[in-house]
PDB file of N, CA and C in Angstrom:
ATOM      1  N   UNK A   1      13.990 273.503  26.416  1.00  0.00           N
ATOM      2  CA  UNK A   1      15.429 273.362  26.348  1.00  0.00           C
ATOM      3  C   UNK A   1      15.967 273.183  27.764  1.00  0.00           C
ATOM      4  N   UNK A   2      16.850 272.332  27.557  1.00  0.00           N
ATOM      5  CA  UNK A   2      17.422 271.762  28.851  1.00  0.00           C
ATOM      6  C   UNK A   2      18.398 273.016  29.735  1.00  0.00           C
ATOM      7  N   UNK A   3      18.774 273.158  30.432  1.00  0.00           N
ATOM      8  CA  UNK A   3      19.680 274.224  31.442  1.00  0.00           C
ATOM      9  C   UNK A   3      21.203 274.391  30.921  1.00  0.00           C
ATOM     10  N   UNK A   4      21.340 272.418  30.438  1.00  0.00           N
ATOM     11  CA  UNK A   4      22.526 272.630  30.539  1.00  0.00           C
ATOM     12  C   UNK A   4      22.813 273.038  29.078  1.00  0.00           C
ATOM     13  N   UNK A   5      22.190 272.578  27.738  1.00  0.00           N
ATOM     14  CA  UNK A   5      21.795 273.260  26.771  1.00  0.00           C
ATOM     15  C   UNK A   5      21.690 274.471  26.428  1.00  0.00           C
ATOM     16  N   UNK A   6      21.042 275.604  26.912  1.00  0.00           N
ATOM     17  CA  UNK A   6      21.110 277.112  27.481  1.00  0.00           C
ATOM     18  C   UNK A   6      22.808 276.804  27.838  1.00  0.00           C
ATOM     19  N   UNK A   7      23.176 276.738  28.600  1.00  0.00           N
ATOM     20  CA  UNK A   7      24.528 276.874  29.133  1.00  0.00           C
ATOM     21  C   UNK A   7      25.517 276.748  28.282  1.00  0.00           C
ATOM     22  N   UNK A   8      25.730 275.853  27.046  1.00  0.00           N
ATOM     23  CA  UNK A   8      26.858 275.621  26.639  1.00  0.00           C
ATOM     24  C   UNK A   8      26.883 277.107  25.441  1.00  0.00           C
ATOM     25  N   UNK A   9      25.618 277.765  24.997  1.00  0.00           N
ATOM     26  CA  UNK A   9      25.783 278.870  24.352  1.00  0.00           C
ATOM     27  C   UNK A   9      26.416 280.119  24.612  1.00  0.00           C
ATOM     28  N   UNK A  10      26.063 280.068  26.273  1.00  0.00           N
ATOM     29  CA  UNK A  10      26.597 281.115  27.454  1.00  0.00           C
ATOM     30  C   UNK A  10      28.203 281.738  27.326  1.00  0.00           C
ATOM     31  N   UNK A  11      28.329 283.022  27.236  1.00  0.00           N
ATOM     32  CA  UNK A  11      29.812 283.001  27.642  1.00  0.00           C
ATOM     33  C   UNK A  11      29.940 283.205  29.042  1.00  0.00           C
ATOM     34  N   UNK A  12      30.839 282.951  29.486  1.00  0.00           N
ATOM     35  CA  UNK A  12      31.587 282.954  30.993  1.00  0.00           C
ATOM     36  C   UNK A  12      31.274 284.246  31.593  1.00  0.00           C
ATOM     37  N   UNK A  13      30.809 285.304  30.896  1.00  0.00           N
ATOM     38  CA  UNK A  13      30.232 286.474  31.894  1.00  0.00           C
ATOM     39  C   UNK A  13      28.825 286.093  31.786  1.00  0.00           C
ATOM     40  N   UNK A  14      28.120 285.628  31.088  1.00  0.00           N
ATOM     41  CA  UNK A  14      26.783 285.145  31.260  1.00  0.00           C
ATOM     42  C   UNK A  14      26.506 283.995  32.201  1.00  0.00           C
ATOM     43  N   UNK A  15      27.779 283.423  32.234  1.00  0.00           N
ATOM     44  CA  UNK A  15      27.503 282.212  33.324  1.00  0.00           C
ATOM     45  C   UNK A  15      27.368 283.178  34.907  1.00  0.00           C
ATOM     46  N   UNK A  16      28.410 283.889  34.699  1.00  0.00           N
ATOM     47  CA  UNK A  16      28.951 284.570  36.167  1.00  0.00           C
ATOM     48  C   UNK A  16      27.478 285.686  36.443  1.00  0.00           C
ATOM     49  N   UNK A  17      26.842 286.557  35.694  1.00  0.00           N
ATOM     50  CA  UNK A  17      25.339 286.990  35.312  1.00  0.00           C
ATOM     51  C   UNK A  17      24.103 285.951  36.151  1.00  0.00           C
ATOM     52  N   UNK A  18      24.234 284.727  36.113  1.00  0.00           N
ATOM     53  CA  UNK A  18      23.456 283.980  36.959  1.00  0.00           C
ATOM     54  C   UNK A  18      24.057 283.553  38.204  1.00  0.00           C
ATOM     55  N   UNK A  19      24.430 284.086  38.642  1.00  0.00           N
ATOM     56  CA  UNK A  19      25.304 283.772  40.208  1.00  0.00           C
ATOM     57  C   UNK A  19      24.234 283.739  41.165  1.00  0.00           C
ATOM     58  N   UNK A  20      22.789 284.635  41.091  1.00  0.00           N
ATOM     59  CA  UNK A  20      22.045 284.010  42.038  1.00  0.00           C
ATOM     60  C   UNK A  20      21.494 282.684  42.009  1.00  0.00           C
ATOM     61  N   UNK A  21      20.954 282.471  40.483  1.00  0.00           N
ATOM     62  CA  UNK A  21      20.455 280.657  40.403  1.00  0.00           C
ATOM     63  C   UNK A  21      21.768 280.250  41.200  1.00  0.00           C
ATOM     64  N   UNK A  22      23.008 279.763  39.935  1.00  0.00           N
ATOM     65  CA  UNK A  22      23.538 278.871  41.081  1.00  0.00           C
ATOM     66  C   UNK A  22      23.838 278.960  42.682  1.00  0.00           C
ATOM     67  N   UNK A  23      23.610 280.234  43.126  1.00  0.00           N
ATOM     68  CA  UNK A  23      23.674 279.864  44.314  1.00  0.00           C
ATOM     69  C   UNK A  23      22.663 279.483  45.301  1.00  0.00           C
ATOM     70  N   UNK A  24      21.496 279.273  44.682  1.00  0.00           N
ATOM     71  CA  UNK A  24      20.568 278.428  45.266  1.00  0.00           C
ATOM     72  C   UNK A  24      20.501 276.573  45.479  1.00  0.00           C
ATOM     73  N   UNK A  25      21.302 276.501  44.028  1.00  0.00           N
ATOM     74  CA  UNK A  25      21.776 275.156  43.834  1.00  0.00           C
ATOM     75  C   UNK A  25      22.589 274.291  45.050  1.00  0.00           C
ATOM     76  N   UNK A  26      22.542 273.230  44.992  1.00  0.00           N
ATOM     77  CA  UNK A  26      23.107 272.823  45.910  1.00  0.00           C
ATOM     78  C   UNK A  26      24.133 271.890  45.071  1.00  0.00           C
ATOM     79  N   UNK A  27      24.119 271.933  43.932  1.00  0.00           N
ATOM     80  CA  UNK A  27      25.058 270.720  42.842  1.00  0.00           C
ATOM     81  C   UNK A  27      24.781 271.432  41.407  1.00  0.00           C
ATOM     82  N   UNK A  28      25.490 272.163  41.000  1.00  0.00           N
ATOM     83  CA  UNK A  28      25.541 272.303  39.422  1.00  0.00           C
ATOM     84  C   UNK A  28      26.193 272.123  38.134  1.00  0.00           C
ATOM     85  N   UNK A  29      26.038 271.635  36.933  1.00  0.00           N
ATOM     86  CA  UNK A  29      26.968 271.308  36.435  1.00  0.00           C
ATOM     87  C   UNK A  29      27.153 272.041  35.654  1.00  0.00           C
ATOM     88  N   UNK A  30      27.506 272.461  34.745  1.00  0.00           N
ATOM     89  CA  UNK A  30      28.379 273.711  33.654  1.00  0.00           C
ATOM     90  C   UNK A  30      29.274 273.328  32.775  1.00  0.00           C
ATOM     91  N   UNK A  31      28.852 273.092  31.417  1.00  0.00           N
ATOM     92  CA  UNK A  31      29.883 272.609  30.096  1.00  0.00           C
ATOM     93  C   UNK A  31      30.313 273.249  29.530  1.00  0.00           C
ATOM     94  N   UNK A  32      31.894 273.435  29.478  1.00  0.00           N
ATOM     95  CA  UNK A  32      32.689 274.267  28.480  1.00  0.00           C
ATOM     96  C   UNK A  32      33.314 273.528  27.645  1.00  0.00           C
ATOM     97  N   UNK A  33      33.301 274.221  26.424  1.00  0.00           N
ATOM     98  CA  UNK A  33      34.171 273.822  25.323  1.00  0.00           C
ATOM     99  C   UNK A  33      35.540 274.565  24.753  1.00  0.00           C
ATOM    100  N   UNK A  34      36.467 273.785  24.864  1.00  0.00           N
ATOM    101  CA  UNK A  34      37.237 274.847  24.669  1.00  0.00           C
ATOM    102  C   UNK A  34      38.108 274.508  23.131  1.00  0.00           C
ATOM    103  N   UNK A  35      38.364 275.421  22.166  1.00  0.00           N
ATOM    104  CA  UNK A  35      39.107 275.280  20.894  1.00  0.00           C
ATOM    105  C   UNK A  35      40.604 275.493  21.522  1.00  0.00           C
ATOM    106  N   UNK A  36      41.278 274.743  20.910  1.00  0.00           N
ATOM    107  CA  UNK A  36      42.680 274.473  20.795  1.00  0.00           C
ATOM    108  C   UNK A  36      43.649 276.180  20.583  1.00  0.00           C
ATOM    109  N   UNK A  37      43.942 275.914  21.954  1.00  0.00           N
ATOM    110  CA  UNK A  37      45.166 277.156  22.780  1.00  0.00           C
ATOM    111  C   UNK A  37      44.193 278.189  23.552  1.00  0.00           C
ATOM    112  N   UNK A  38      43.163 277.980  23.938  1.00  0.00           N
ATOM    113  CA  UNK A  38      42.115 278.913  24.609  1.00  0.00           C
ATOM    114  C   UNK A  38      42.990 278.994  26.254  1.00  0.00           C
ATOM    115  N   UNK A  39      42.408 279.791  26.589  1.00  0.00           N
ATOM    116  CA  UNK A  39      43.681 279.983  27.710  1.00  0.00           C
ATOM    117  C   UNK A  39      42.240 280.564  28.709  1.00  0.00           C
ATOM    118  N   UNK A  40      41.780 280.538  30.050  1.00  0.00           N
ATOM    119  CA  UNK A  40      40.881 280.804  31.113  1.00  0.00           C
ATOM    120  C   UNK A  40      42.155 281.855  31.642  1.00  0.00           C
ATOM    121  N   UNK A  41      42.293 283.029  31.806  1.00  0.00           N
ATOM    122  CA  UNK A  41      43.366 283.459  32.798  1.00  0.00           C
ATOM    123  C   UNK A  41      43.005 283.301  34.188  1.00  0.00           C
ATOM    124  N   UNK A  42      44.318 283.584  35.177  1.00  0.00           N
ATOM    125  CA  UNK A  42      43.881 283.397  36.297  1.00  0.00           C
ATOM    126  C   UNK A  42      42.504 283.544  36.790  1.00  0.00           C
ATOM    127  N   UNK A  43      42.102 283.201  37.856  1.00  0.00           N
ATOM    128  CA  UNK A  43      40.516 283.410  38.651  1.00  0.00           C
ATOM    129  C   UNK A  43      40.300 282.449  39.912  1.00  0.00           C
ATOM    130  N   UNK A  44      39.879 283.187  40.607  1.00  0.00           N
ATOM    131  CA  UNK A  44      39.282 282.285  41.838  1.00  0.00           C
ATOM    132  C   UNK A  44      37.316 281.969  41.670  1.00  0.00           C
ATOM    133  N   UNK A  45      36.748 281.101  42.477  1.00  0.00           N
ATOM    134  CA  UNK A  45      35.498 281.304  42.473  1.00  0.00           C
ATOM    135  C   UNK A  45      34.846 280.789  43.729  1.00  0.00           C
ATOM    136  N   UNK A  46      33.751 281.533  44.257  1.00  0.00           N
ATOM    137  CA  UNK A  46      32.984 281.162  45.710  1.00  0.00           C
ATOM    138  C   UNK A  46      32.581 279.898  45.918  1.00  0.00           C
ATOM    139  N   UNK A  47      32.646 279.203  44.660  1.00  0.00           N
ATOM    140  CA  UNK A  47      31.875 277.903  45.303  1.00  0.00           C
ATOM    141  C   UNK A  47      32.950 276.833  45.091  1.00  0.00           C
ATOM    142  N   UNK A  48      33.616 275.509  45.353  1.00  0.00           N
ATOM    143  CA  UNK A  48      34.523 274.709  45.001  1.00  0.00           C
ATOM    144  C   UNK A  48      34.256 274.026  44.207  1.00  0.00           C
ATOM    145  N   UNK A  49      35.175 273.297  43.048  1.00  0.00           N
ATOM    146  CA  UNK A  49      34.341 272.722  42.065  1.00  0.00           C
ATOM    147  C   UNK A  49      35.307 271.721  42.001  1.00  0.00           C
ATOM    148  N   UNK A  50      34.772 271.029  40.693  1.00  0.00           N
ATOM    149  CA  UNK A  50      35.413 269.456  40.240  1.00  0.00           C
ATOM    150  C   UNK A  50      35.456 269.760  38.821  1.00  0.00           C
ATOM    151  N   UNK A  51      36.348 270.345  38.316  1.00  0.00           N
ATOM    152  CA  UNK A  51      36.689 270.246  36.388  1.00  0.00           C
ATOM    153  C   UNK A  51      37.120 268.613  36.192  1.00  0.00           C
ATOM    154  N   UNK A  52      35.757 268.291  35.106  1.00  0.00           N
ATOM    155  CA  UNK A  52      36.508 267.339  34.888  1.00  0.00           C
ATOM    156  C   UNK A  52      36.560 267.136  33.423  1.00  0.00           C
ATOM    157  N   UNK A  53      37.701 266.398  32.871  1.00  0.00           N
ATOM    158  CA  UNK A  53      37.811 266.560  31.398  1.00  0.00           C
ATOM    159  C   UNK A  53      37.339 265.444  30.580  1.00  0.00           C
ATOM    160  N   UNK A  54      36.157 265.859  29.557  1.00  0.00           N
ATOM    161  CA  UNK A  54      35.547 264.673  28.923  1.00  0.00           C
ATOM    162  C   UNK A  54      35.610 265.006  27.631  1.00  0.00           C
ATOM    163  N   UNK A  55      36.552 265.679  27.012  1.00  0.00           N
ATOM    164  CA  UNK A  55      37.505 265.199  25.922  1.00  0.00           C
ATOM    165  C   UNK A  55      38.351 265.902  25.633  1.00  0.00           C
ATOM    166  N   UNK A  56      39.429 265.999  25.252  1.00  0.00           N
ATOM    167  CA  UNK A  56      40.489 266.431  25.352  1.00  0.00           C
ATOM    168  C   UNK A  56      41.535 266.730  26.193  1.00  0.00           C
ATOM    169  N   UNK A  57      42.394 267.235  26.280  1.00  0.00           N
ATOM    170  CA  UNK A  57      43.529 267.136  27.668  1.00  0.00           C
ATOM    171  C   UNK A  57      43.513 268.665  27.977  1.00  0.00           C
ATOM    172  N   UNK A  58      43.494 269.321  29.042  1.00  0.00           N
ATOM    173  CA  UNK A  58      43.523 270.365  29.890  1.00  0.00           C
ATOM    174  C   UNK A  58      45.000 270.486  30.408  1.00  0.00           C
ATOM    175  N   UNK A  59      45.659 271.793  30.790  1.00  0.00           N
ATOM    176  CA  UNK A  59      46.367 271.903  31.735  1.00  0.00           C
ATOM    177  C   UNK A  59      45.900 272.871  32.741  1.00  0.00           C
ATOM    178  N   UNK A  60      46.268 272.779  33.693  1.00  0.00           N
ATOM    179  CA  UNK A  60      45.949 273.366  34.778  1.00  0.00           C
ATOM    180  C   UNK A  60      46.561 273.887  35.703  1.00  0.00           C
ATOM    181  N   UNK A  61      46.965 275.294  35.946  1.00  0.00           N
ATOM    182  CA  UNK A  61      48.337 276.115  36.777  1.00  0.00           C
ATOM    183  C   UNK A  61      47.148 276.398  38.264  1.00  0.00           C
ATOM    184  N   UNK A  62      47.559 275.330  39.145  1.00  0.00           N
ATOM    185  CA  UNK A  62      46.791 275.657  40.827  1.00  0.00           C
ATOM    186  C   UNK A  62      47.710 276.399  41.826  1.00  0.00           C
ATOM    187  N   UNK A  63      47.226 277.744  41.893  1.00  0.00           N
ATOM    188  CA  UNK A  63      48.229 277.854  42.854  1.00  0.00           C
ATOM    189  C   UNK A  63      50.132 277.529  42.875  1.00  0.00           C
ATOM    190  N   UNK A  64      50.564 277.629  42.171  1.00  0.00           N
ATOM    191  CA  UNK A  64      51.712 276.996  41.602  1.00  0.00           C
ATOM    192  C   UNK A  64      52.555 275.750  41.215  1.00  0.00           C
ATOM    193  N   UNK A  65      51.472 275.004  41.231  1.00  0.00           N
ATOM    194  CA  UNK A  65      51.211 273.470  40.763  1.00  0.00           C
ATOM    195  C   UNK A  65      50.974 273.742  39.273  1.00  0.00           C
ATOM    196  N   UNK A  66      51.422 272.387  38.844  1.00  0.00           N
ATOM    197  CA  UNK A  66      50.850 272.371  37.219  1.00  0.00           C
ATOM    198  C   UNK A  66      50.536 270.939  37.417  1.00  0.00           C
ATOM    199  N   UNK A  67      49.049 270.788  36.938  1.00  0.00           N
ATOM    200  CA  UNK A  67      48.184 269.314  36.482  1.00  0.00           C
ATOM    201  C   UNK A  67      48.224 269.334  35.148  1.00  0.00           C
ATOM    202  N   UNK A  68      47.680 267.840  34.548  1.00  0.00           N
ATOM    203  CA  UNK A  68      47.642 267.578  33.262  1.00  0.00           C
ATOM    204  C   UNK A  68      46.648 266.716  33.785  1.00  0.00           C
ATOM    205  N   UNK A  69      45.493 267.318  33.031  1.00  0.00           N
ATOM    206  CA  UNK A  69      44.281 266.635  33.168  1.00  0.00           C
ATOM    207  C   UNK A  69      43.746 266.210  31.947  1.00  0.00           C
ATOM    208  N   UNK A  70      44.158 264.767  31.646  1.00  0.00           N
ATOM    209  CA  UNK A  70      43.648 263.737  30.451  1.00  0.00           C
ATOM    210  C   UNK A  70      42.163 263.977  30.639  1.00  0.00           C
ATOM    211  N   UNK A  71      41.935 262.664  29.376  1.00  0.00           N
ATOM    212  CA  UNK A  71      40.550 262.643  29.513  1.00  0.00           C
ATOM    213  C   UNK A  71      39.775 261.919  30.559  1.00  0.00           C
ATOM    214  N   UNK A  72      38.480 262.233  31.112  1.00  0.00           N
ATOM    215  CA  UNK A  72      37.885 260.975  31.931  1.00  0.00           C
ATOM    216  C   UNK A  72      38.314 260.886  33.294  1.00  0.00           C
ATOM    217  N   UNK A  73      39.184 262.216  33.702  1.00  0.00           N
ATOM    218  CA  UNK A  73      39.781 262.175  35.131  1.00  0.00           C
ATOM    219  C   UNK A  73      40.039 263.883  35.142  1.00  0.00           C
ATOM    220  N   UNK A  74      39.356 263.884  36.451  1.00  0.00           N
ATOM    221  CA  UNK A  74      38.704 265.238  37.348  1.00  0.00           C
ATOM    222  C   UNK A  74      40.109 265.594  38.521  1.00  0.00           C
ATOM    223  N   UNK A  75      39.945 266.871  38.585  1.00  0.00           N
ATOM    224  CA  UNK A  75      40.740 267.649  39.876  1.00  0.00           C
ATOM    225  C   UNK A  75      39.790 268.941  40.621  1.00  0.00           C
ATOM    226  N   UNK A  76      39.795 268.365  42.257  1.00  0.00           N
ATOM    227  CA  UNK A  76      39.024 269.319  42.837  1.00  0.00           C
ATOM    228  C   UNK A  76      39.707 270.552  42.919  1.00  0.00           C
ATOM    229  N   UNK A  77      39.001 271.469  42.628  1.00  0.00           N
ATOM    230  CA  UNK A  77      39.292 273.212  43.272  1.00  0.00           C
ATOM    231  C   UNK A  77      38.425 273.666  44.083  1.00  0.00           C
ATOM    232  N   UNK A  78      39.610 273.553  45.075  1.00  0.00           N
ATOM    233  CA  UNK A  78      38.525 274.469  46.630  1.00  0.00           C
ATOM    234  C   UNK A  78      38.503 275.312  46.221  1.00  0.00           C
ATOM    235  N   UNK A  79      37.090 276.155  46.885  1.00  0.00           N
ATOM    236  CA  UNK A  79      37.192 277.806  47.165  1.00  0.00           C
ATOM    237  C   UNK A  79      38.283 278.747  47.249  1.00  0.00           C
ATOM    238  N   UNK A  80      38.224 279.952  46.633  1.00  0.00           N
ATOM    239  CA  UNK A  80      39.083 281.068  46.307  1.00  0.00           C
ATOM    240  C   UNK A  80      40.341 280.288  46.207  1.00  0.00           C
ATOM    241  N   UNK A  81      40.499 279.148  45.468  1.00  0.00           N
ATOM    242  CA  UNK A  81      41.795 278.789  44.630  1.00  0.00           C
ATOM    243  C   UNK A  81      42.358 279.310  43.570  1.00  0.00           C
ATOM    244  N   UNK A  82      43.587 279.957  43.567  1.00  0.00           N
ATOM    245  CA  UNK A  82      43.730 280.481  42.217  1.00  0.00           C
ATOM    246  C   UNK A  82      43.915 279.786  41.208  1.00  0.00           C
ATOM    247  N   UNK A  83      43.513 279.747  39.998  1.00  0.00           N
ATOM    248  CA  UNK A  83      43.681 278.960  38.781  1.00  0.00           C
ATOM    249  C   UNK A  83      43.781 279.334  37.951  1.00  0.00           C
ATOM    250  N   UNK A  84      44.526 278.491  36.497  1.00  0.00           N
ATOM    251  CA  UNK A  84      44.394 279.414  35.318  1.00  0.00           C
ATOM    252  C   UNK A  84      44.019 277.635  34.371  1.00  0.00           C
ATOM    253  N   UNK A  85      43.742 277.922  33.298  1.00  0.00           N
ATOM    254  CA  UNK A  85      43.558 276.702  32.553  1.00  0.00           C
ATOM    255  C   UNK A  85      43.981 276.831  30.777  1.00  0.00           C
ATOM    256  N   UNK A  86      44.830 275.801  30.014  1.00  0.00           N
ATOM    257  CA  UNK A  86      45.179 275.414  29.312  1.00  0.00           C
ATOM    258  C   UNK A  86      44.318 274.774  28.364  1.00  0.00           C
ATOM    259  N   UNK A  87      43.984 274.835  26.713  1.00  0.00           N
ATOM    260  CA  UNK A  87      43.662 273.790  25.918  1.00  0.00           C
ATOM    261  C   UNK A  87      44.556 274.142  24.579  1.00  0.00           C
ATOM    262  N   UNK A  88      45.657 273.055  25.459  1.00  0.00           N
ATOM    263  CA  UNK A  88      46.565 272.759  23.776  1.00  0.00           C
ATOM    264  C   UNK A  88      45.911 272.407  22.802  1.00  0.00           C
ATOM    265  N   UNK A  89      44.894 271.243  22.773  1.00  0.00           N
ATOM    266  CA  UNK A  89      44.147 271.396  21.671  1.00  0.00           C
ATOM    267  C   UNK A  89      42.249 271.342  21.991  1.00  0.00           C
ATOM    268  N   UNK A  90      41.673 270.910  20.616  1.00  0.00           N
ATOM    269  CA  UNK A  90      39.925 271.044  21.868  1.00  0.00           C
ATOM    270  C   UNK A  90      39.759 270.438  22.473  1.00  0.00           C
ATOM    271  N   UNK A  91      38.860 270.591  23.560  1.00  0.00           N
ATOM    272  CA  UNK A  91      38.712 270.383  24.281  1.00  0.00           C
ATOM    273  C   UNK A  91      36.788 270.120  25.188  1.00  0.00           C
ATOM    274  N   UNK A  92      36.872 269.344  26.068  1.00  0.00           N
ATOM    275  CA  UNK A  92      35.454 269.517  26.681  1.00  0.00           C
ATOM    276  C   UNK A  92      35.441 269.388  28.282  1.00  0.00           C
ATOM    277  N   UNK A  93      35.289 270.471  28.893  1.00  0.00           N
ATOM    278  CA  UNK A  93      35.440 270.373  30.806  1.00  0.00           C
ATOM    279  C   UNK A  93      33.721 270.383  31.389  1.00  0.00           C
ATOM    280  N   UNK A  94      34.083 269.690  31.821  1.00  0.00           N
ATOM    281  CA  UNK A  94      32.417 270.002  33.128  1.00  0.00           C
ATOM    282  C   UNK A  94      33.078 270.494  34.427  1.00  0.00           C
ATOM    283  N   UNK A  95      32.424 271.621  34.426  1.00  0.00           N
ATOM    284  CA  UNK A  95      32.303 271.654  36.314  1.00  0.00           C
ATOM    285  C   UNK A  95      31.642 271.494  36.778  1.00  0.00           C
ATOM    286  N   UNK A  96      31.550 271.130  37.947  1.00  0.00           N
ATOM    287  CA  UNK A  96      30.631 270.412  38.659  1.00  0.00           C
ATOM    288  C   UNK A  96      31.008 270.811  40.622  1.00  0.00           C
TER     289      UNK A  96
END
């Protein structure tokens, strides 16, 4: 079974549970799915990433910005950025 396979079963404290793999990584990717009104509350994280949305529409509260992230188009988050994330309806994000 593939990594990223393992991964999409994972919940988000199981992802955060392997913090030493990824931090050996030098590029990782990570698939979430999200059902319609799932809400990420705020959070920062050590490494910077690229959410990008490959299906459904995301919103995204940065730091006191609000994005609307369609499908097929990514927004970087630097390091210890605060964020929170939106799925009005389902949804599919990679980070990367």
């Amino acid at each position: 079974m593939s990594l990223n396979a393992r991964l999409t079963t994972r919940s988000e404290a199981d992802l955060h549970s392997n913090e030493q793999y990824f931090a050996e990584q030098a590029i990782v990717s990570i698939p979430r799915f999200f059902t319609a009104g799932h809400v990420v509350d705020t959070h920062v994280h050590s490494r910077a990433q690229l959410v990008y949305a490959d299906v459904g529409v995301m919103e995204l509260y940065l730091q006191g910005r609000y994005w609307l992230l369609p499908p097929l188009k990514g927004l970087w988050i630097s390091t210890c950025c605060q964020h929170r994330i939106f799925a009005e309806k389902d949804a599919c994000s990679m980070r990367i």
